[in-house]
PDB file of N, CA and C in Angstrom:
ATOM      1  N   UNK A   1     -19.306  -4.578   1.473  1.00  0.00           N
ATOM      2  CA  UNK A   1     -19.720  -5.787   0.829  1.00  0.00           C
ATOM      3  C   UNK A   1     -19.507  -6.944   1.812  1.00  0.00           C
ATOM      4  N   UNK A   2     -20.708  -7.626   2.037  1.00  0.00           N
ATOM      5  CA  UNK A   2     -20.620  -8.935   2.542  1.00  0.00           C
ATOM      6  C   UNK A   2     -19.774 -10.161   2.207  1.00  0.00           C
ATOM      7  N   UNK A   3     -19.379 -11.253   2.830  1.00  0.00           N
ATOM      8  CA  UNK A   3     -18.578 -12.121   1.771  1.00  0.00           C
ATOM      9  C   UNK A   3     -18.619 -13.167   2.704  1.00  0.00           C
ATOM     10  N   UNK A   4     -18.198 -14.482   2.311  1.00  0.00           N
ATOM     11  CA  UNK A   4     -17.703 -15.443   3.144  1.00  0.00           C
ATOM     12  C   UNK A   4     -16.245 -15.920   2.715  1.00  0.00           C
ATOM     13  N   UNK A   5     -15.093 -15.517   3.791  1.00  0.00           N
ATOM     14  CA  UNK A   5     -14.178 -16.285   3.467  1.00  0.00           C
ATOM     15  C   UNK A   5     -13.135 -17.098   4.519  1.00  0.00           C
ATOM     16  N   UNK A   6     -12.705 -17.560   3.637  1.00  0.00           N
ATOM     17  CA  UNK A   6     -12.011 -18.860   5.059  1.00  0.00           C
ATOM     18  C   UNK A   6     -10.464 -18.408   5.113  1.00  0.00           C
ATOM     19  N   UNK A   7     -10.115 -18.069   6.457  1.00  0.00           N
ATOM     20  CA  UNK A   7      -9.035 -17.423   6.518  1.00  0.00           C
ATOM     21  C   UNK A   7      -8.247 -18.385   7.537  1.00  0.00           C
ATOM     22  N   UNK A   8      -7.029 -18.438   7.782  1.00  0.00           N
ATOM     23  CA  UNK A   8      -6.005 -18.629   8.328  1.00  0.00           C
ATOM     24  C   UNK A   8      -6.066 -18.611   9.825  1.00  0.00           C
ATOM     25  N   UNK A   9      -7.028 -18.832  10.364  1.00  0.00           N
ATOM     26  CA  UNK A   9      -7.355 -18.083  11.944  1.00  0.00           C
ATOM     27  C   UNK A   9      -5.557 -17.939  12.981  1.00  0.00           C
ATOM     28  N   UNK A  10      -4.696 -18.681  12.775  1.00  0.00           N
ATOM     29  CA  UNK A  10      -3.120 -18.456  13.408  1.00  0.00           C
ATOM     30  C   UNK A  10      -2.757 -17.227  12.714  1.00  0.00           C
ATOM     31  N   UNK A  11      -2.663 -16.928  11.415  1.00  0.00           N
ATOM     32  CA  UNK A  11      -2.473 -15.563  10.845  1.00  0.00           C
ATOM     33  C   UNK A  11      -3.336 -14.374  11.056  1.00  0.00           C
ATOM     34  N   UNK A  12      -4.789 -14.695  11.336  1.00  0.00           N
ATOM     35  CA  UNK A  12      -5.629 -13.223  12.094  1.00  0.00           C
ATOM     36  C   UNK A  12      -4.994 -13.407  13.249  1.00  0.00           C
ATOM     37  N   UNK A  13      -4.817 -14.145  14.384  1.00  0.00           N
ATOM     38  CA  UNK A  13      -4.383 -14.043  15.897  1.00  0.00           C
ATOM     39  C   UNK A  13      -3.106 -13.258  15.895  1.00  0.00           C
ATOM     40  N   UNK A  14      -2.143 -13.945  14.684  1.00  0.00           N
ATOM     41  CA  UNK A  14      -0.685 -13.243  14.548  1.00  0.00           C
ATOM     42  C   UNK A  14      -0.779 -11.964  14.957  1.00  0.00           C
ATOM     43  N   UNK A  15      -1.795 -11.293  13.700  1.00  0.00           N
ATOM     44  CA  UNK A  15      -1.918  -9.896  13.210  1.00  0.00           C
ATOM     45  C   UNK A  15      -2.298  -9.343  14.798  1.00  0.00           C
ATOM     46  N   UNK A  16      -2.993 -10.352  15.008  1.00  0.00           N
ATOM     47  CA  UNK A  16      -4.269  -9.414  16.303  1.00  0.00           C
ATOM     48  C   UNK A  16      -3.099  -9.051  17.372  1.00  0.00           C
ATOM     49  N   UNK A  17      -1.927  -9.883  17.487  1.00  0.00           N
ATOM     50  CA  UNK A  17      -0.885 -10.042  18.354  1.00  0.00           C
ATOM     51  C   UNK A  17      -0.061  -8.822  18.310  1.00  0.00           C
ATOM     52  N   UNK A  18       0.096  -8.403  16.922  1.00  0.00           N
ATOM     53  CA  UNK A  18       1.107  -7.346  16.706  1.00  0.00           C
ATOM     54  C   UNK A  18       1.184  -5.977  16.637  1.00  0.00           C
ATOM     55  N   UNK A  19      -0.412  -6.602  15.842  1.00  0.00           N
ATOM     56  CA  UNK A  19      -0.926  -5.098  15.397  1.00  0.00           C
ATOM     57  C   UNK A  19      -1.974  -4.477  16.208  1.00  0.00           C
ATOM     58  N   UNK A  20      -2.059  -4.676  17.331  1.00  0.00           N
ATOM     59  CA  UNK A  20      -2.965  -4.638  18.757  1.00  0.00           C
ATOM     60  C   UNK A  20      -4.509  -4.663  18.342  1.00  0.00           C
ATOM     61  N   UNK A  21      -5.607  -3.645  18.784  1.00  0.00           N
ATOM     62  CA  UNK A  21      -7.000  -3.947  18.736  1.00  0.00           C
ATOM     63  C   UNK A  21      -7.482  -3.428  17.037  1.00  0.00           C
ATOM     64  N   UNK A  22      -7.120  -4.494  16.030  1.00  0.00           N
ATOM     65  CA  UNK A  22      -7.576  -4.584  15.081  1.00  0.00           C
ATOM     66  C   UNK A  22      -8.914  -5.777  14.728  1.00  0.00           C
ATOM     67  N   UNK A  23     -10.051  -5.059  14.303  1.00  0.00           N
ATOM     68  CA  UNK A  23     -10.675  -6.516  14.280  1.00  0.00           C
ATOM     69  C   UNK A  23     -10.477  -6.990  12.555  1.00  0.00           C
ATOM     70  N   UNK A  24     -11.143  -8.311  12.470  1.00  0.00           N
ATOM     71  CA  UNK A  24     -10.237  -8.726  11.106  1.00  0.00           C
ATOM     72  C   UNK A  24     -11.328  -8.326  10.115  1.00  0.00           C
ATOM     73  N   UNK A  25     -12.129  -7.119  10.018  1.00  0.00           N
ATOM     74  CA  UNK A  25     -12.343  -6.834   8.651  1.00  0.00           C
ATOM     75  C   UNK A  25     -11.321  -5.160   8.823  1.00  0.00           C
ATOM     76  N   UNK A  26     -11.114  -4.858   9.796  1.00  0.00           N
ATOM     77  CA  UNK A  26      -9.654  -3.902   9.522  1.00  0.00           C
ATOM     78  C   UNK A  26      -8.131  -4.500   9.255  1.00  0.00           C
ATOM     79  N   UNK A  27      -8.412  -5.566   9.811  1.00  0.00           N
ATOM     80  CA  UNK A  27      -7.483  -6.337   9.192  1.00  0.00           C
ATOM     81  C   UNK A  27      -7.508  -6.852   7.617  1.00  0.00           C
ATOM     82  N   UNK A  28      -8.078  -7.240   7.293  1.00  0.00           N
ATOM     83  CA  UNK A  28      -8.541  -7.805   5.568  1.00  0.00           C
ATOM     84  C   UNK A  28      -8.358  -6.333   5.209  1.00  0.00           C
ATOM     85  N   UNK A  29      -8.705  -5.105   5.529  1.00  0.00           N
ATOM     86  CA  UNK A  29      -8.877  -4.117   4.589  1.00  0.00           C
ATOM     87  C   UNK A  29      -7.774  -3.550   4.657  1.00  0.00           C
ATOM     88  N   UNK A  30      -6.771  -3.829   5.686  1.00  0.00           N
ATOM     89  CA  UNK A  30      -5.529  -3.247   5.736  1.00  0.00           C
ATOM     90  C   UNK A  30      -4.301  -3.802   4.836  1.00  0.00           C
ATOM     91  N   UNK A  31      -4.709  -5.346   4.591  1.00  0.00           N
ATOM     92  CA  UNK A  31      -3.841  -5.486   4.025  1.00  0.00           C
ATOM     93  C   UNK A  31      -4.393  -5.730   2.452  1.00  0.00           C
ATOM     94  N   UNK A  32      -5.601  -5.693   1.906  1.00  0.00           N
ATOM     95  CA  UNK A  32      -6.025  -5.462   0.554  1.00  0.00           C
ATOM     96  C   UNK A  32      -5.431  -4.046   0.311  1.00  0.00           C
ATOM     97  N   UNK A  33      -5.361  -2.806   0.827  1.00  0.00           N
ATOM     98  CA  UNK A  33      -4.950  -1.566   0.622  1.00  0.00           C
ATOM     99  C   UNK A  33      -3.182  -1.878   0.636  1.00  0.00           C
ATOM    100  N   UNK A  34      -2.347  -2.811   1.460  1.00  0.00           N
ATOM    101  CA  UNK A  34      -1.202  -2.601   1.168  1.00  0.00           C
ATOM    102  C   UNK A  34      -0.852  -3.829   0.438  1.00  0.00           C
ATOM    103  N   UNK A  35      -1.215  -4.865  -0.509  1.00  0.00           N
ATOM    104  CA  UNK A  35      -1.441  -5.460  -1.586  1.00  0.00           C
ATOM    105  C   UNK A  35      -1.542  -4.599  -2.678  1.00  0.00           C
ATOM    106  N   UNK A  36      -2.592  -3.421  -2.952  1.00  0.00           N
ATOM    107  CA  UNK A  36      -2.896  -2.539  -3.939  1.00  0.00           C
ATOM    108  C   UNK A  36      -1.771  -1.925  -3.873  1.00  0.00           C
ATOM    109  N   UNK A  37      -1.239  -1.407  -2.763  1.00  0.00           N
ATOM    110  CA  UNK A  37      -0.046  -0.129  -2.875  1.00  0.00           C
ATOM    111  C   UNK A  37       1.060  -1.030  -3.691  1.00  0.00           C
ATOM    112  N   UNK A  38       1.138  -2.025  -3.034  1.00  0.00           N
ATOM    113  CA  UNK A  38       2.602  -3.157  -3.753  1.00  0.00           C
ATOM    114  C   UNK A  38       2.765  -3.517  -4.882  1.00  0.00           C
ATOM    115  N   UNK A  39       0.767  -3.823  -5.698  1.00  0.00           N
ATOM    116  CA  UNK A  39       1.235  -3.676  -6.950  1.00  0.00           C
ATOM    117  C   UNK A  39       1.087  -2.523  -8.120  1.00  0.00           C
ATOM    118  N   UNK A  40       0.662  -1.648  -6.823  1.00  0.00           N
ATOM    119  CA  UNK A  40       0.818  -0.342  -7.852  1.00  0.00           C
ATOM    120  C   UNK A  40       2.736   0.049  -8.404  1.00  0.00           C
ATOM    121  N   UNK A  41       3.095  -0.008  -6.928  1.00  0.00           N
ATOM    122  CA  UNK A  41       4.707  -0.046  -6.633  1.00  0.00           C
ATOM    123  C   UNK A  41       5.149  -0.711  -7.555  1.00  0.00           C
ATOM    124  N   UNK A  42       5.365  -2.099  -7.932  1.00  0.00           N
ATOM    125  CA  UNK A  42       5.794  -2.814  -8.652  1.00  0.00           C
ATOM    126  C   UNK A  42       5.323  -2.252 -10.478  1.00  0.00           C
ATOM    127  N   UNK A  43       3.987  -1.750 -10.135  1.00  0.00           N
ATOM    128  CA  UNK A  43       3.760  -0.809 -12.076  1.00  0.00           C
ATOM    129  C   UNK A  43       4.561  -0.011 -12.489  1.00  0.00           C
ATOM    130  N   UNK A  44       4.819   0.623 -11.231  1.00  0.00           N
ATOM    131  CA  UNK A  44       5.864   1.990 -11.857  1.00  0.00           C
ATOM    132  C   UNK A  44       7.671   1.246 -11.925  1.00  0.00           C
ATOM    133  N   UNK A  45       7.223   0.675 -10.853  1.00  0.00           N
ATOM    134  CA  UNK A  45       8.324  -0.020 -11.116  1.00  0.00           C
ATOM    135  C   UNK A  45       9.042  -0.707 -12.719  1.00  0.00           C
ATOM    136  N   UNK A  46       8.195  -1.650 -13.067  1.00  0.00           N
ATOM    137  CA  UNK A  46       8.231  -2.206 -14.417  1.00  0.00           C
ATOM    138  C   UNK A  46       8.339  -0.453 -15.548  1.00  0.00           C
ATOM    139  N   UNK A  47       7.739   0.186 -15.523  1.00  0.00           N
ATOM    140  CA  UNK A  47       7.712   1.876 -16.080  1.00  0.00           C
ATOM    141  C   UNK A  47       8.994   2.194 -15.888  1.00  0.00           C
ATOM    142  N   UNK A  48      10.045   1.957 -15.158  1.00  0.00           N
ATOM    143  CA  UNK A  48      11.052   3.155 -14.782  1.00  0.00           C
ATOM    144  C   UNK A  48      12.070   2.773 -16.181  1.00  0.00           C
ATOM    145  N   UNK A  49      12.446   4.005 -16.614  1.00  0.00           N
ATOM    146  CA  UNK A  49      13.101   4.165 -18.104  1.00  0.00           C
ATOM    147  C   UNK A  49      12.508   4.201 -19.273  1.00  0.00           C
ATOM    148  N   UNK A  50      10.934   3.810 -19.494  1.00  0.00           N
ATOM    149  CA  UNK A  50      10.153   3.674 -20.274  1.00  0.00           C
ATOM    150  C   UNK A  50       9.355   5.111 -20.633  1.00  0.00           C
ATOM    151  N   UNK A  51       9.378   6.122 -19.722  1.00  0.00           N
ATOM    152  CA  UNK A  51       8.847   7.729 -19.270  1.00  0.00           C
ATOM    153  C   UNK A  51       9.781   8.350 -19.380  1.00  0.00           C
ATOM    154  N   UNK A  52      10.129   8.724 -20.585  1.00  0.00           N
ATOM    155  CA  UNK A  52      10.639  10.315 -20.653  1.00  0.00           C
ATOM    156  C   UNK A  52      10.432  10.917 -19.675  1.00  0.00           C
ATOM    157  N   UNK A  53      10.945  11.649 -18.903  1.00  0.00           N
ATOM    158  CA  UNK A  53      10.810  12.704 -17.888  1.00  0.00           C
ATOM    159  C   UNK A  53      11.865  13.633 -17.754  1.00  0.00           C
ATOM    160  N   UNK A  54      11.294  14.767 -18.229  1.00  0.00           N
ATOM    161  CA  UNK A  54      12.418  15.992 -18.166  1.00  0.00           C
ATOM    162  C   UNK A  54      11.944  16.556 -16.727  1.00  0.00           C
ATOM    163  N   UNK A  55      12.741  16.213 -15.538  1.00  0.00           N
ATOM    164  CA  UNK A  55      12.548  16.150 -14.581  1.00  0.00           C
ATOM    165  C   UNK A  55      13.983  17.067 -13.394  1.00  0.00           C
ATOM    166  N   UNK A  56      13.249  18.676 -12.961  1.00  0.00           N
ATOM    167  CA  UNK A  56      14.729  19.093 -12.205  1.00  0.00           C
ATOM    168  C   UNK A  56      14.329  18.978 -11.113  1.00  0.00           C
ATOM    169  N   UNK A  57      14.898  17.975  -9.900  1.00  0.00           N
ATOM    170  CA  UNK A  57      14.438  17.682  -8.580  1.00  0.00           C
ATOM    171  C   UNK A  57      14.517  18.952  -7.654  1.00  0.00           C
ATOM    172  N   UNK A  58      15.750  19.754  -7.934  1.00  0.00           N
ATOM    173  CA  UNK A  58      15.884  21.494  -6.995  1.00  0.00           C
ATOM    174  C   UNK A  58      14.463  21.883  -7.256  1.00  0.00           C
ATOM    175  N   UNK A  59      14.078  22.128  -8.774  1.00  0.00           N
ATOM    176  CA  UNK A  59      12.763  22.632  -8.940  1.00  0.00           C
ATOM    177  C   UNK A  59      11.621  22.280  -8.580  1.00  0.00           C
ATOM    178  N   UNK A  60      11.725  21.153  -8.402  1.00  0.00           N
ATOM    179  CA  UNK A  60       9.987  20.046  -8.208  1.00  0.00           C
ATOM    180  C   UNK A  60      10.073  20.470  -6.700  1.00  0.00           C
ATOM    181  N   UNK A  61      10.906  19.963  -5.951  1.00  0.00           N
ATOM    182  CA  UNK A  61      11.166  20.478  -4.090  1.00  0.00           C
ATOM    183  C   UNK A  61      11.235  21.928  -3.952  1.00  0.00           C
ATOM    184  N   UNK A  62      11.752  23.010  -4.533  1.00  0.00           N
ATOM    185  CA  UNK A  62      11.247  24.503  -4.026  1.00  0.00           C
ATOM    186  C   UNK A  62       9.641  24.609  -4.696  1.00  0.00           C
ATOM    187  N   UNK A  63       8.939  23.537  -5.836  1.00  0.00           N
ATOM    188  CA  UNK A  63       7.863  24.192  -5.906  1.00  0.00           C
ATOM    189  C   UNK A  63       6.896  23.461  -4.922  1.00  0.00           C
ATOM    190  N   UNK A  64       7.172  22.392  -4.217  1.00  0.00           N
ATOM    191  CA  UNK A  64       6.648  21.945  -3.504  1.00  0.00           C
ATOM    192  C   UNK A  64       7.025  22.763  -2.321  1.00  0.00           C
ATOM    193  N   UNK A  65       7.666  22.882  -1.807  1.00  0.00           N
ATOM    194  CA  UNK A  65       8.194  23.822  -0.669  1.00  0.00           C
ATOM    195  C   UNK A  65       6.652  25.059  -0.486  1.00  0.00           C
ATOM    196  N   UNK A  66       6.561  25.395  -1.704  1.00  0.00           N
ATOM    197  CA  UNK A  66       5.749  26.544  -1.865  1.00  0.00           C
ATOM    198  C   UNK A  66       4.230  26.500  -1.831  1.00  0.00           C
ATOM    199  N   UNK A  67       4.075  25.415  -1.723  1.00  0.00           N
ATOM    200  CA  UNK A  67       2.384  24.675  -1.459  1.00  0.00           C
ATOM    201  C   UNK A  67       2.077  24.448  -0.056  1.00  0.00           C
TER     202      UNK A  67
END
C-alpha cells in the first residue's frame, strides 16, 4: 500500500545509523511488526490469571522435545 507520511527524518537517519542498510519502508515495517508484537504482549499480558490453565511445563517441553 502506497501512503504519504511525514516522518521524523533524525529518527530514520538514527535507525539507518544502527540498524545498518535498512531502507525506511523496512524500516516503517519493522517497527509496525514490533508495535503489533508489543501490543499483542501487553493482551496476554492484561489475560494472565484470567485463563484457567491446567498446565504441566515437564509435559508441554518433552512434548515439544518430540516435534
Amino acid at each position: 500500500m502506497r501512503t504519504t507520511l511525514h516522518i521524523n527524518d533524525f529518527l530514520i537517519q538514527s535507525i539507518k545509523k544502527y540498524a545498518g542498510e535498512l531502507n525506511k519502508t523496512e524500516i516503517i515495517n519493522q517497527a509496525l511488526e514490533e508495535f503489533l508484537a508489543r501490543l499483542k504482549r501487553e493482551k496476554l499480558k492484561e489475560a494472565f490469571g484470567k485463563i484457567p490453565i491446567d498446565l504441566n511445563v515437564r509435559e508441554f517441553r518433552n512434548q515439544e522435545s518430540h516435534e
